[in-house]
Protein backbone atom coordinates (compact mmCIF):
# COMPACT_ATOMS: atom_id res chain seq x y z
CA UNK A 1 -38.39 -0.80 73.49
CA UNK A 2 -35.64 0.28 70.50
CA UNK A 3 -33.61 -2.73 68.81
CA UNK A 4 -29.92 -2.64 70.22
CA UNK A 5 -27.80 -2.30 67.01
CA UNK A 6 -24.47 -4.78 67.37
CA UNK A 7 -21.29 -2.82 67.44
CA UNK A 8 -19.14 -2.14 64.71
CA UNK A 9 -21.93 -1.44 62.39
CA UNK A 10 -21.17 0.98 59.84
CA UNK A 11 -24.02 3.56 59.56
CA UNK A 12 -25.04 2.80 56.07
CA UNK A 13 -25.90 -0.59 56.86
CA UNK A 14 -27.58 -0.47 60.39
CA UNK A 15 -30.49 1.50 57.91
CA UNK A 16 -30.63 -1.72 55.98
CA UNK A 17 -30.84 -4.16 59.06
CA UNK A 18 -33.50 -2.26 60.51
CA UNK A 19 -35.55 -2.75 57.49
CA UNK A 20 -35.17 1.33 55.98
CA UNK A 21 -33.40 0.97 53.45
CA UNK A 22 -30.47 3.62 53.17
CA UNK A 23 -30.46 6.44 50.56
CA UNK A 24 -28.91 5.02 47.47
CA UNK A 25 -25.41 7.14 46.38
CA UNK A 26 -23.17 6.63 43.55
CA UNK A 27 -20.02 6.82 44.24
CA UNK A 28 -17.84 7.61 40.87
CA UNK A 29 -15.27 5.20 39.68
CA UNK A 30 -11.45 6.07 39.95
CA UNK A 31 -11.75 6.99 36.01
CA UNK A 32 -14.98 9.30 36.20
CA UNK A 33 -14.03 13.26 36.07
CA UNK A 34 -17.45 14.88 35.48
CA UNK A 35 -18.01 16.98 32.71
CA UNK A 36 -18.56 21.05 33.12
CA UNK A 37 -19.39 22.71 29.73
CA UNK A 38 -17.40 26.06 30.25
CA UNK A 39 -19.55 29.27 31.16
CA UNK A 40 -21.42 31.10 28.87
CA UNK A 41 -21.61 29.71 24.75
CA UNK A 42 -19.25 27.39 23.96
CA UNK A 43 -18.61 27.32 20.00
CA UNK A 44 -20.05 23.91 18.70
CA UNK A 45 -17.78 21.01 18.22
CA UNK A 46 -17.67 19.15 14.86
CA UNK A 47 -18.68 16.04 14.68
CA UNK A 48 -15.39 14.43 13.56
CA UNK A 49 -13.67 16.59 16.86
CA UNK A 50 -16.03 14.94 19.09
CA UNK A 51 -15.45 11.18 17.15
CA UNK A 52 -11.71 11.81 17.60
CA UNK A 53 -12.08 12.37 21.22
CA UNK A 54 -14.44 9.05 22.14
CA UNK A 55 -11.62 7.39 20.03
CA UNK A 56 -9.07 8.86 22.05
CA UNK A 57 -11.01 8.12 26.17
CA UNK A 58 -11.35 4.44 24.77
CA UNK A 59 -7.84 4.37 23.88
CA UNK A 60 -6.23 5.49 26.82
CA UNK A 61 -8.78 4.18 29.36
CA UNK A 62 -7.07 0.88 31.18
CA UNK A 63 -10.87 -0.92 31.47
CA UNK A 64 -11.97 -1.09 27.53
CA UNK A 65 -8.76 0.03 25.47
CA UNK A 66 -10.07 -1.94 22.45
CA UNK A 67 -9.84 -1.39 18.95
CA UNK A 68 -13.36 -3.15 18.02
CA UNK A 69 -15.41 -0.86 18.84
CA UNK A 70 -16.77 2.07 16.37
CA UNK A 71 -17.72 5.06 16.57
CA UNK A 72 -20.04 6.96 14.50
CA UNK A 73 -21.26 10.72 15.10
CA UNK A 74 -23.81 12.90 13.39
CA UNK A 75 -25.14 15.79 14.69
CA UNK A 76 -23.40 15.51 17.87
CA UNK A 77 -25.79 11.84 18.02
CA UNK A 78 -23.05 9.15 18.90
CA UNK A 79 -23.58 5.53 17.70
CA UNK A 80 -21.39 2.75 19.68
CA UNK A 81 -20.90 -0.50 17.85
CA UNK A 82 -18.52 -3.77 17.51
CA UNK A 83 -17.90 -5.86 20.74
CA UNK A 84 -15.56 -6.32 23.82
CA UNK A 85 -14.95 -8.84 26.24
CA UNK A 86 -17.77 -8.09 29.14
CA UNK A 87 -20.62 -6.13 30.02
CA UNK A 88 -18.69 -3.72 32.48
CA UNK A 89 -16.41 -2.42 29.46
CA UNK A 90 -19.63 -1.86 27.05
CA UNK A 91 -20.55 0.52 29.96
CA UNK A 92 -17.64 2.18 30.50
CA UNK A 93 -17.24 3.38 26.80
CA UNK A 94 -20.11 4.48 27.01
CA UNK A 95 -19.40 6.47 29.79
CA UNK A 96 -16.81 7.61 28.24
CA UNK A 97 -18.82 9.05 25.18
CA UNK A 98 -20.93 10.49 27.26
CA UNK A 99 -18.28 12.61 28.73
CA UNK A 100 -17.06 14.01 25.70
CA UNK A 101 -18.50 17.97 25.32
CA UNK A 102 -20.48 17.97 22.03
CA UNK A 103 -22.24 15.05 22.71
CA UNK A 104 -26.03 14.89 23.00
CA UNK A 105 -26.96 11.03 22.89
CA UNK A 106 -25.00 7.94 22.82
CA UNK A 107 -26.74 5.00 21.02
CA UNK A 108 -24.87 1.86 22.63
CA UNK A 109 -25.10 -0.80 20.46
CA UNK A 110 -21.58 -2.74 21.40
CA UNK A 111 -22.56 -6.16 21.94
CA UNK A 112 -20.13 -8.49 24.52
CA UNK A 113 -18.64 -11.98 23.88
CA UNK A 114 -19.76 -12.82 27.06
């Protein structure tokens, strides 16, 4: 004899009551807009093109906007560093690195005051 399922369930979550748990999905944040590298070979960016443009998301994104953190690239290699207020903007600037095209790695070393 199947469980009856109470109404007004959503779907996602009658998965998790009946002890399946439901396939995990990410949904993006309002600020995430994926990154495409453009068909075929894109010339290679600079290093301090691809510093200026981290510099630049953290700037104008309304969630870390800070001024304390650094950035450092070689070799398309991006280093993070300094400190912001909580955990949830060290990972946003990092997502935001990690957007930028020319980058390969980002080292996150911000630290929070947290």
């Amino acid at each position: 004899m199947a469980e009856r399922m109470p109404e007004g369930i959503p779907e996602e979550e009658k998965y998790i009551i009946q002890g399946t748990p439901a396939e995990p999905t990410l949904e993006p944040s309002e600020h995430f807009v994926p990154y495409a590298p453009p068909p075929g070979n894109a010339p290679a960016r600079n290093d301090l093109e691809i510093q200026h443009d981290i510099e630049s998301a953290l700037f104008r994104d309304d969630l870390v906007r800070s001024f304390e953190i650094q950035v450092a690239v070689q070799g398309g290699n991006v280093t993070l560093s300094g400190s912001v207020g909580d955990p949830m903007e060290r990972n946003e600037a990092e997502r935001l690195a990690c957007r930028v095209p020319g980058v390969k790695c980002v080292d996150n070393q911000i630290q929070t005051r947290q």
